[in-house]
Protein backbone atom coordinates (compact mmCIF):
# COMPACT_ATOMS: atom_id res chain seq x y z
CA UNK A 1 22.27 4.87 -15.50
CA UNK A 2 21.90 4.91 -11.79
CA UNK A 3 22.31 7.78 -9.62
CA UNK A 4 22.06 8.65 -6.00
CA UNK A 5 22.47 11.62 -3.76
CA UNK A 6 23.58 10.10 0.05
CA UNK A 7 22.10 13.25 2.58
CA UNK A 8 22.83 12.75 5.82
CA UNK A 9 19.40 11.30 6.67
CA UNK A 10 18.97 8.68 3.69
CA UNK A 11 17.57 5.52 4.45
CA UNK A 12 19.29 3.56 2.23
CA UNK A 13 21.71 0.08 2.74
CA UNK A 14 24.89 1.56 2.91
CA UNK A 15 26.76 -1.06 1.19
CA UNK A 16 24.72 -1.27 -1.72
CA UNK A 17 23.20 2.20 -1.80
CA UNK A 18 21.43 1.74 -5.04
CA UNK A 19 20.04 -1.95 -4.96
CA UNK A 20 16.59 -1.14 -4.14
CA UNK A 21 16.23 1.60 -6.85
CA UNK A 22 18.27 -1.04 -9.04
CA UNK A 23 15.13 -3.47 -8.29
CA UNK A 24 12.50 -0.53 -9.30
CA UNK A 25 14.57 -0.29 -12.20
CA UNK A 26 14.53 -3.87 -13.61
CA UNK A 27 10.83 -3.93 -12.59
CA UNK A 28 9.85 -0.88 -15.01
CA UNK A 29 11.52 -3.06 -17.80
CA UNK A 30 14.84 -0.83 -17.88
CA UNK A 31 18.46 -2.77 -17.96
CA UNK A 32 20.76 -1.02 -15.57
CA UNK A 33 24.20 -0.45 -16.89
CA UNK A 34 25.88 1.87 -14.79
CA UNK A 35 25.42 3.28 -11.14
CA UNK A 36 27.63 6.46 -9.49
CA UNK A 37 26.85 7.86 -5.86
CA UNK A 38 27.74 11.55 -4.10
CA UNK A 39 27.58 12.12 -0.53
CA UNK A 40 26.13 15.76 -0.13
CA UNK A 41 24.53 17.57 2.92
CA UNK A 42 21.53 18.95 0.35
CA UNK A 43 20.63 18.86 -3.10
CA UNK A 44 22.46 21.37 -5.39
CA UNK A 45 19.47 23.87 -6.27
CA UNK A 46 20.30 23.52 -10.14
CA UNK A 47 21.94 20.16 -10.29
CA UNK A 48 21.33 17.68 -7.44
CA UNK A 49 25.17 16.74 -8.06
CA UNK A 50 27.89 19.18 -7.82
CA UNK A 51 29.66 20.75 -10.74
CA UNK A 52 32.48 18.33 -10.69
CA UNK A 53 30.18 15.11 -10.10
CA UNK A 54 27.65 16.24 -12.94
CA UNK A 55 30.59 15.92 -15.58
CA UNK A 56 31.57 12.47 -14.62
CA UNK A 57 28.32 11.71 -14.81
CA UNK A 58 27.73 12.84 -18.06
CA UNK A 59 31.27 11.46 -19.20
CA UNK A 60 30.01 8.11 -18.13
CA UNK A 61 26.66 8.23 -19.46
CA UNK A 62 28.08 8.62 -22.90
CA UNK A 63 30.80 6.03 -22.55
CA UNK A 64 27.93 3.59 -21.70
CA UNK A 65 25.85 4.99 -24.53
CA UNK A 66 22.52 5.08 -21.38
CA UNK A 67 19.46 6.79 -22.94
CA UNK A 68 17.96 7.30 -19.50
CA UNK A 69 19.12 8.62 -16.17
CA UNK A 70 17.39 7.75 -13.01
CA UNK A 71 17.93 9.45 -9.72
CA UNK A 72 17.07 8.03 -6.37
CA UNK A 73 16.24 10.86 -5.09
CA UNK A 74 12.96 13.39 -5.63
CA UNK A 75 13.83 16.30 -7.97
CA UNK A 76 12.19 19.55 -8.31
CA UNK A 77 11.98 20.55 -12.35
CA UNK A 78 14.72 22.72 -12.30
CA UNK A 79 16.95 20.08 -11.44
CA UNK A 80 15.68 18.02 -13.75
CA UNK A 81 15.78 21.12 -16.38
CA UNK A 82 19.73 21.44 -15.64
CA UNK A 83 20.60 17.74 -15.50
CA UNK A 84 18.92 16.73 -18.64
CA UNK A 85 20.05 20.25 -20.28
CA UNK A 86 24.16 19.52 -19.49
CA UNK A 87 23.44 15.12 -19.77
CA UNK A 88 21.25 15.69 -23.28
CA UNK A 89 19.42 12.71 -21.68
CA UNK A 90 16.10 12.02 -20.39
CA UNK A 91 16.34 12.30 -16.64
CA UNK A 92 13.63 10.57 -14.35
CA UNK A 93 13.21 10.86 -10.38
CA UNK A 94 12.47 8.48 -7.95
CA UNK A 95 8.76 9.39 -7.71
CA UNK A 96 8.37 8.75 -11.47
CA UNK A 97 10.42 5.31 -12.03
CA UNK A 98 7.63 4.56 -9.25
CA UNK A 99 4.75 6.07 -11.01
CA UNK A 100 5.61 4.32 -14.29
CA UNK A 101 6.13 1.13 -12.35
CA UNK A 102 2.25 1.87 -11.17
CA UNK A 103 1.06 2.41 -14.33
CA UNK A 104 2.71 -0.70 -16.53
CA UNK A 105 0.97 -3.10 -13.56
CA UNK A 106 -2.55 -1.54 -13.37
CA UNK A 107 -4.94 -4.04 -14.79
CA UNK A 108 -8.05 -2.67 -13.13
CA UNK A 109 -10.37 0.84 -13.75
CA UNK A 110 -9.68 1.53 -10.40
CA UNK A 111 -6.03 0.83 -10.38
CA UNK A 112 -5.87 2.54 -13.34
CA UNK A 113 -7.65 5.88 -12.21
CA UNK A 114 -5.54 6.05 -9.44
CA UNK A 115 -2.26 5.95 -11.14
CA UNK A 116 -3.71 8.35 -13.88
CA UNK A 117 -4.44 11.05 -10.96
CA UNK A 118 -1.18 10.69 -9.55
CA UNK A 119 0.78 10.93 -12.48
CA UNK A 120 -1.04 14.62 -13.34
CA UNK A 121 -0.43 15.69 -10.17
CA UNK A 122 3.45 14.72 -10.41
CA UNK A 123 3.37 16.39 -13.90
CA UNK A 124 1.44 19.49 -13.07
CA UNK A 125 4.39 22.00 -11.78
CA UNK A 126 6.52 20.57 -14.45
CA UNK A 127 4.54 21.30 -17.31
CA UNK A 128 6.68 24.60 -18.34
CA UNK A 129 9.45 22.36 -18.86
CA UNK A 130 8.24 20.91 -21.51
CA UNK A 131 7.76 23.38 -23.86
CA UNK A 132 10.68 26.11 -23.46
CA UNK A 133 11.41 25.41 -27.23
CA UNK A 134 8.72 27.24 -28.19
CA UNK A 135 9.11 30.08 -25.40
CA UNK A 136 10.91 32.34 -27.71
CA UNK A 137 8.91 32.11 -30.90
CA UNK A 138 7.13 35.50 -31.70
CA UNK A 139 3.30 35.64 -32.24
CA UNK A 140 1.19 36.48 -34.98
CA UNK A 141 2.06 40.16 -34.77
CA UNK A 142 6.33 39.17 -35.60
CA UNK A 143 9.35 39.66 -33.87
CA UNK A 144 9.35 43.22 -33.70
CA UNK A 145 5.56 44.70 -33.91
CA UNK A 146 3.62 44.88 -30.97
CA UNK A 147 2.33 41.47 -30.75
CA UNK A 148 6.02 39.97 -30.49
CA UNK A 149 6.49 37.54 -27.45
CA UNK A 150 5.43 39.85 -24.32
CA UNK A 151 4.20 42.29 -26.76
CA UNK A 152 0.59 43.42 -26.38
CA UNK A 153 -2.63 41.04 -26.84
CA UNK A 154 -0.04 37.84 -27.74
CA UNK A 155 2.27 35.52 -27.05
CA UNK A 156 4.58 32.59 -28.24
CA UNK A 157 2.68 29.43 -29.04
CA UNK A 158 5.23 28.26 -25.83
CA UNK A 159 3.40 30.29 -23.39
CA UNK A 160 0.00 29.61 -24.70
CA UNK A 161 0.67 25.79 -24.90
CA UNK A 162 1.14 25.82 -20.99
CA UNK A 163 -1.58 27.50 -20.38
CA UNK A 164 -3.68 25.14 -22.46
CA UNK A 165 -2.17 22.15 -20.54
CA UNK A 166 -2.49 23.36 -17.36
CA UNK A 167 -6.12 23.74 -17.97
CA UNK A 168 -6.40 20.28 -19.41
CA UNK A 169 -4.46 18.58 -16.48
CA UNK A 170 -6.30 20.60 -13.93
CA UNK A 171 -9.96 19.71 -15.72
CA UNK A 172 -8.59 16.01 -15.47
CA UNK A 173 -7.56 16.16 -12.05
CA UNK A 174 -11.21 17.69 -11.30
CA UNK A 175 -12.74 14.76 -12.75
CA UNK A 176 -10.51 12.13 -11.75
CA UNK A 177 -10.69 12.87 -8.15
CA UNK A 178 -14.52 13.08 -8.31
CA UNK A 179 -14.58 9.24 -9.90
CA UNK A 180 -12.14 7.78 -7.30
CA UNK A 181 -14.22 9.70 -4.81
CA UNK A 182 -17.03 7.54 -5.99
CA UNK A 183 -14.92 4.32 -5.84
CA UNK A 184 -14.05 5.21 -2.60
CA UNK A 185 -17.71 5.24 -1.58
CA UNK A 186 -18.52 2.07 -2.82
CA UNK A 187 -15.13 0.90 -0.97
CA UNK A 188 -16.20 1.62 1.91
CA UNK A 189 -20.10 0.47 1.91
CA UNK A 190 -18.17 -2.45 0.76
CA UNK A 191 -16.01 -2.74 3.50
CA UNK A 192 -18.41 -1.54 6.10
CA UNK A 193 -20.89 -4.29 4.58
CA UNK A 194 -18.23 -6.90 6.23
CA UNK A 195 -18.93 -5.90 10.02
CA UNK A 196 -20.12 -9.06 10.78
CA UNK A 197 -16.89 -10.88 9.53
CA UNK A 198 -13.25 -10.75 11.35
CA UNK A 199 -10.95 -9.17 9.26
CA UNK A 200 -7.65 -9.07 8.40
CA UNK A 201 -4.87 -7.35 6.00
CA UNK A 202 -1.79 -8.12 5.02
CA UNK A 203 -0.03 -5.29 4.59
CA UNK A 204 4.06 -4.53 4.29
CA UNK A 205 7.33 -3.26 2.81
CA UNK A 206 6.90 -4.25 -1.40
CA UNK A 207 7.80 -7.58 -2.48
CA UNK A 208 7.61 -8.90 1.34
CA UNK A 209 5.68 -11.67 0.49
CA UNK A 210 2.17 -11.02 1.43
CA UNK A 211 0.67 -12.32 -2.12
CA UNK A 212 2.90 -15.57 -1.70
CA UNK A 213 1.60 -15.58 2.12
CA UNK A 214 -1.82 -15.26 0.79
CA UNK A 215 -1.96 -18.04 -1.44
CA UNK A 216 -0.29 -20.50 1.19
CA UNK A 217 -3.29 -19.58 4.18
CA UNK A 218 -5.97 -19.54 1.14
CA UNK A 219 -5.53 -22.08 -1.07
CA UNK A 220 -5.92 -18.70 -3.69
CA UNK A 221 -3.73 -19.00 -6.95
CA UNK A 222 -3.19 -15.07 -6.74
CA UNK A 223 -0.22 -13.77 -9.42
CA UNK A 224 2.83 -13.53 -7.11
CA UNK A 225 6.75 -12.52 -8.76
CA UNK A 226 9.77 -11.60 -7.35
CA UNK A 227 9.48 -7.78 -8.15
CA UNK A 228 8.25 -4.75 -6.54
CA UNK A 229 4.59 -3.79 -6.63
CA UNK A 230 3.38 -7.10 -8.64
CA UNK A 231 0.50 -6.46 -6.81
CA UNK A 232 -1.65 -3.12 -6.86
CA UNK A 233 -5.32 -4.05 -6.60
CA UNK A 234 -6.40 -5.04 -3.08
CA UNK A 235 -7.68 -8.97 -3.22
CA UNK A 236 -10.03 -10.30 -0.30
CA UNK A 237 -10.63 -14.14 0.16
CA UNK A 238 -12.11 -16.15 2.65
CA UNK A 239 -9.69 -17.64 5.25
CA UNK A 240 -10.77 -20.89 6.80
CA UNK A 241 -9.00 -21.02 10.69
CA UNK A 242 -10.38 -24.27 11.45
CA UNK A 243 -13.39 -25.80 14.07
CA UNK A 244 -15.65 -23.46 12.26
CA UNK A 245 -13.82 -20.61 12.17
CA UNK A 246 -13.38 -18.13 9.44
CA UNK A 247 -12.14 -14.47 8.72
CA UNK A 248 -11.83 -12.39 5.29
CA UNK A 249 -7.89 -11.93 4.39
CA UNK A 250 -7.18 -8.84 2.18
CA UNK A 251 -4.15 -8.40 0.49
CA UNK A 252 -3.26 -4.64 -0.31
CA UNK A 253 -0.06 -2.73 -2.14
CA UNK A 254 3.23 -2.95 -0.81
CA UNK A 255 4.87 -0.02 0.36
CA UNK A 256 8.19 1.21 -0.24
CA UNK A 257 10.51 4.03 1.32
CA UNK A 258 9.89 7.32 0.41
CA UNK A 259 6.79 6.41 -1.32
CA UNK A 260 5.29 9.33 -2.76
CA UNK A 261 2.57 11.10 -0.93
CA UNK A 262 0.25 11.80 -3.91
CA UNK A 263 0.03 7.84 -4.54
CA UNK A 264 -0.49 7.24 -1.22
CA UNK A 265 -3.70 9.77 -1.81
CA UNK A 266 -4.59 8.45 -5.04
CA UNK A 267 -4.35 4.59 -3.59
CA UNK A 268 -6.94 5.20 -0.49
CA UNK A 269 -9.60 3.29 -1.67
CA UNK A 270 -7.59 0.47 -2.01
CA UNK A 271 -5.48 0.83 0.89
CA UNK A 272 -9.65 1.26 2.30
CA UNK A 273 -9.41 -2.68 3.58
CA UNK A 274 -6.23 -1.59 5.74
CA UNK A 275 -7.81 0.77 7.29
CA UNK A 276 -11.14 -0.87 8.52
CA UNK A 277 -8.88 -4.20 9.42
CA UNK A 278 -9.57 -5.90 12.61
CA UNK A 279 -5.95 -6.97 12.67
CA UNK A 280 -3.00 -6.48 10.39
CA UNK A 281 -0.72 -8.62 9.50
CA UNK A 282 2.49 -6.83 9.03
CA UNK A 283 4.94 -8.93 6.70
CA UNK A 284 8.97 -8.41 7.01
CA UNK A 285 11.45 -9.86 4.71
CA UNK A 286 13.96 -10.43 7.62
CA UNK A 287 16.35 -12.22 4.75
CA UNK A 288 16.35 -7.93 3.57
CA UNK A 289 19.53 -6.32 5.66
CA UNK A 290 17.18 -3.88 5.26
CA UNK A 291 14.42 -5.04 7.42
CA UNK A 292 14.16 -2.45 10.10
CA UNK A 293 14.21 0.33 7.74
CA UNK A 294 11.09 -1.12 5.45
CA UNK A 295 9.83 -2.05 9.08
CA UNK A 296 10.34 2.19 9.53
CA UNK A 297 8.70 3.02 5.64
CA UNK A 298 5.85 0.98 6.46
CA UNK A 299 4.79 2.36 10.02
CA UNK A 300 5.11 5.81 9.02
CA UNK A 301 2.58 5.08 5.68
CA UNK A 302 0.11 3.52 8.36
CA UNK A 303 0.73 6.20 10.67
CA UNK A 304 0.03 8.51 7.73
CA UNK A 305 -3.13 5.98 6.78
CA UNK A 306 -4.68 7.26 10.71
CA UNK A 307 -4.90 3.55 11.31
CA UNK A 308 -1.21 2.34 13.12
CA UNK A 309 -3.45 2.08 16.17
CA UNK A 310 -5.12 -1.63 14.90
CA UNK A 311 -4.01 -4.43 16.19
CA UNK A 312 -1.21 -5.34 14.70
CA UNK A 313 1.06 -8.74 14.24
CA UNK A 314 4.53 -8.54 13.18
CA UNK A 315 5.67 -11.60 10.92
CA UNK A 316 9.36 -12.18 9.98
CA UNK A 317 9.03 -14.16 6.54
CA UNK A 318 11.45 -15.77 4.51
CA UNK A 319 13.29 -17.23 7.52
CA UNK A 320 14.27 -19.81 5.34
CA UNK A 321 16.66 -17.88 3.57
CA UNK A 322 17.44 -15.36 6.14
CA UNK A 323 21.20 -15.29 6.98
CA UNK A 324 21.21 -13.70 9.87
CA UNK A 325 19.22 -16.05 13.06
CA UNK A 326 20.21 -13.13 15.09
CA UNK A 327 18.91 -11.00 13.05
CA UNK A 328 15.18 -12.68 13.77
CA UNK A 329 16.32 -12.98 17.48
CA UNK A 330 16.33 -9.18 17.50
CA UNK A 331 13.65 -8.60 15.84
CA UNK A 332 10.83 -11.23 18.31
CA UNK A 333 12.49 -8.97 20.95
CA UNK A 334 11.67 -5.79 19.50
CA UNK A 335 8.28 -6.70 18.12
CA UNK A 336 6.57 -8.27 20.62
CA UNK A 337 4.78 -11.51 19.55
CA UNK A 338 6.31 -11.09 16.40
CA UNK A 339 6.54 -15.07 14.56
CA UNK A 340 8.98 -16.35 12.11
CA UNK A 341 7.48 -17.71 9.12
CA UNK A 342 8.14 -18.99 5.40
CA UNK A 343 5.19 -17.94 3.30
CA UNK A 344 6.82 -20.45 0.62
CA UNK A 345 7.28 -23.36 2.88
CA UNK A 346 4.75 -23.11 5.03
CA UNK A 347 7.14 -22.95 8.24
CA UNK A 348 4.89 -21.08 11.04
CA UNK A 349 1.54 -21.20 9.67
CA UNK A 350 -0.04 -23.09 12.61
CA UNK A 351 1.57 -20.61 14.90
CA UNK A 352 0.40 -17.66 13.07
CA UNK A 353 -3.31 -19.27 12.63
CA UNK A 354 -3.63 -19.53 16.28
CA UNK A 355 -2.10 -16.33 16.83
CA UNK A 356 -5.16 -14.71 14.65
CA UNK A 357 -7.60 -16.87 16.86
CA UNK A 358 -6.68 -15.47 19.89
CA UNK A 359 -6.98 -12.00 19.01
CA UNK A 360 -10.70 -13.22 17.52
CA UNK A 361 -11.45 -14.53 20.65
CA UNK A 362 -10.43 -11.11 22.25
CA UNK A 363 -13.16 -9.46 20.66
CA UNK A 364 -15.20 -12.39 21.59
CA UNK A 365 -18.06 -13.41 24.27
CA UNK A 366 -19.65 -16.69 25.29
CA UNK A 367 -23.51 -16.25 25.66
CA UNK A 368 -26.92 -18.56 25.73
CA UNK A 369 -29.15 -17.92 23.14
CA UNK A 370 -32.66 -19.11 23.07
CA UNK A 371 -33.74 -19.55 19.16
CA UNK A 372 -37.36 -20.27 18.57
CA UNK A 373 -37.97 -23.23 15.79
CA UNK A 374 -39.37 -21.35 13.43
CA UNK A 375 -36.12 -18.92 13.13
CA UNK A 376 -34.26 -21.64 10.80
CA UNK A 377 -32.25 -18.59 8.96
CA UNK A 378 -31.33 -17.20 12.63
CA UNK A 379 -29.58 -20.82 13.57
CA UNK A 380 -28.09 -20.78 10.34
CA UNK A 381 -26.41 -17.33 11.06
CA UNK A 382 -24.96 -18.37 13.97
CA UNK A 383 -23.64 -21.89 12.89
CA UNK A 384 -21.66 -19.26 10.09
CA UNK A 385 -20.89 -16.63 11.98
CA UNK A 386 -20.10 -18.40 16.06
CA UNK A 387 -18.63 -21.06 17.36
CA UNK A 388 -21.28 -23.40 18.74
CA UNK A 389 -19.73 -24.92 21.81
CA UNK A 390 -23.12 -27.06 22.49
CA UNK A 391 -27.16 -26.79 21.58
CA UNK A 392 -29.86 -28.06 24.07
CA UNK A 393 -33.16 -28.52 22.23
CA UNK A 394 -37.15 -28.13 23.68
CA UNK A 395 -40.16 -28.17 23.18
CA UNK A 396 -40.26 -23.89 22.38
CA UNK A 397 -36.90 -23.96 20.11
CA UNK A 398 -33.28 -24.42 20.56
CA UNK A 399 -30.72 -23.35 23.18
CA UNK A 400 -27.26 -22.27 21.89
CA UNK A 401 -23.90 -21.66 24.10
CA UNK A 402 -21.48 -19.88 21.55
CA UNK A 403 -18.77 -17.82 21.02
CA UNK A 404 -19.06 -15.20 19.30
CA UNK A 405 -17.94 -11.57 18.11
CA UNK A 406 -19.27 -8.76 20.13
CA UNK A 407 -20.27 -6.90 17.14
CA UNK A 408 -21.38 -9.83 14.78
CA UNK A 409 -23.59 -10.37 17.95
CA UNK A 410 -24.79 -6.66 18.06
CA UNK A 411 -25.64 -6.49 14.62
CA UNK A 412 -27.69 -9.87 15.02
CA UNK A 413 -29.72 -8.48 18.01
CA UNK A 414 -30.39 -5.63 15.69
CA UNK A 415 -31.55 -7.22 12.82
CA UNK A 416 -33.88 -10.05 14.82
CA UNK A 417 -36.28 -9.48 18.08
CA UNK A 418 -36.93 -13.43 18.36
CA UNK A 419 -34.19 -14.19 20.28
CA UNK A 420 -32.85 -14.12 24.16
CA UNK A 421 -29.05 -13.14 25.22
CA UNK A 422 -27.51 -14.67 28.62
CA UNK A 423 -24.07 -14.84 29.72
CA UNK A 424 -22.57 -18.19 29.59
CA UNK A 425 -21.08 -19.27 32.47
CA UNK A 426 -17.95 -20.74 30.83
CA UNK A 427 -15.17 -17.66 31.01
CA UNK A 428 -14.04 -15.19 29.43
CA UNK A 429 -17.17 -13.79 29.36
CA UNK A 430 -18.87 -13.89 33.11
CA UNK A 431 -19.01 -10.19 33.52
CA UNK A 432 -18.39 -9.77 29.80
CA UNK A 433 -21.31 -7.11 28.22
CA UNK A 434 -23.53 -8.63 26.01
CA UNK A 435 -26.04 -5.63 25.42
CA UNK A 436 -29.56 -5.57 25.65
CA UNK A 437 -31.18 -8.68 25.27
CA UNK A 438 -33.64 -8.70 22.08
């Protein structure tokens, strides 16, 4: 059973309140078969609901015989405590249909890790909830010596169990965090490895279309399904643009409103490619009536990743089952340079392919290079990594005009000294800074 709290600042479709959490739902395996909502100002400290909306609930969660109660809103554990206490039903949050969502679709260590840290540090304050059955059950001393419960020198097995717990989550926390710390490492020599490549991440609200988008600019065969978070581990493939051109295209997690903070933690080394991007590509479902708020959910997690200031390029997918042209009409106006596309039919992939080129190109400079013979592996780097607009060859070596990325350039005049920089006369580049010739 379904249930929602409307505060005055929810984010939510109005006329289906509950659809998203509905999708969550089906996508942790559940079957949804009955929803209620309450408009509130706050959350009831005890209950979430109030007094009269708590026994409907429960009224109607025994009428449809549901095991399991899911709220769409984040509760603290003594609402969870009270509503579980007067529904004698489990009762699960927001943050932890999410979590368990997480945790049926990691494949990978790494996903894996993550989701295990961010679980424990859900579960951590709520730990005394789970054993108040045994709160009240005296010690070895009995019910009435001095080693009762809150006797001297002992107490129930209730009290000592938490402790126990606490120290095991906390120890597993400790190490957890120390492994992803090490994956993060490696993520980011990885990454950082890829400085001499243009790259770019797809990144958006959750089940967007970025997978789907993926496989249609890749040729990849990457697992794609019509459900949130089908994808969790960040995948990066080779993108060929065309007259020599290439770039590495990462797909990372979706995001989704109100996605909890400690994931968000636990996921930085995958979210890692995002945030060393060149460019993003920001995918919107504009067929969602929804669109500007997941446009909303997924600025503030950049925003929150420190890297909303890279280049960014809005595109509205699924245009061919939007219902709403205006809708996209809106949106280009809003978004500047933002395209229409159709990840599944391919509508708008020239468009957005040039669109990537041209931001390339911005971070791009037309030089000469003189290349003596003997470096063969130096005029093999720059067939792969520039665009060779002509070669002149002599008697000494080879002459080069190319384009070419300032800091794939950079790194080449560090790693060589047998090779000379000029500016090429063709534009953009005339006054452009090359750096020191090697």
């Amino acid at each position: 059973m379904l249930v929602g709290v409307l505060l005055p600042d929810t984010k939510t479709d109005l006329a289906n309140p509950l659809g998203e959490l509905a999708a969550l739902a089906e996508a942790a395996s559940t079957q949804v078969i009955d929803s209620m909502i309450q408009k509130r100002t706050s959350l009831g400290p005890a209950y979430a609901l109030g007094k009269g909306k708590l026994a409907e609930m429960v009224e109607r969660a025994q009428a449809a015989e549901a095991d399991v109660i899911v709220f769409d809103n984040d509760l603290t554990p003594r609402q969870i405590r009270g509503i579980e206490k007067a529904a004698e039903r489990k009762v699960i949050d927001r943050s932890e249909l999410i979590l368990d969502i997480f945790a049926s679709h990691a494949k990978t260590r790494e996903a894996q890790l993550q989701v295990e840290l961010a679980q424990l540090e859900y579960t951590a304050p709520r730990l005394r909830g789970m054993w108040t059955h045994l709160e009240r059950i005296a010690g070895a001393g009995g019910a009435t010596a001095a080693g009762a419960v809150g006797g001297v020198g002992t107490r129930g097995p209730g009290e000592r169990q938490i402790e126990i717990d606490r120290r095991i989550v906390k120890d597993r926390i400790t190490h957890l965090r120390r492994e992803i710390a090490k994956i993060l490492r490696r993520k980011q020599r990885e990454v950082g490895s890829r400085h001499d490549q243009f790259t770019v991440s797809l990144v958006g609200y959750t089940n967007s279309g970025k997978t789907t988008l993926m496989n249609r600019l890749t040729g990849a065969d990457q697992f794609t399904a019509d459900q949130p978070f089908a994808t969790l581990d960040t995948k990066t493939i080779r993108w060929d643009l065309g007259d020599g051109r290439s770039s590495l295209l990462s797909d990372t997690v979706g995001f989704v409103r109100d996605l909890p903070h400690h994931l968000v933690a636990s996921f930085r080394a995958t979210l890692e490619e995002a945030v060393h991007a060149d460019l993003l590509l920001h995918v919107v479902d504009i067929s969602s009536p929804m669109a500007w708020q997941q446009i909303e959910a997924v600025d503030e997690v950049l925003t929150g990743l420190e890297c909303d200031d890279i280049p960014q390029v809005t595109l509205l997918n699924k245009v061919d089952i939007a219902d709403d042209a205006s809708m996209a009409e809106m949106m280009a106006c809003h978004r500047p340079g933002a395209l229409a596309v159709s990840a599944l039919t391919g509508q708008g992939m020239d468009r957005l392919t040039e669109a990537v080129i041209d931001r390339m190109q911005q971070n791009s400079v037309n030089v000469t290079v003189f290349l003596p013979h003997s470096e063969g592996k130096l005029l093999n780097e720059f067939v792969r990594l520039a665009e060779v607009r002509d070669r002149r060859y002599a008697a000494e070596g080879v002459e080069l005009d190319v384009c070419i990325d300032r800091a794939q350039l950079s790194q080449l005049q560090g790693r060589y000294s047998t090779f000379r920089v000029t500016p090429s006369g063709s534009e953009p580049s005339a006054d452009a800074d090359v750096g020191d010739p090697a």
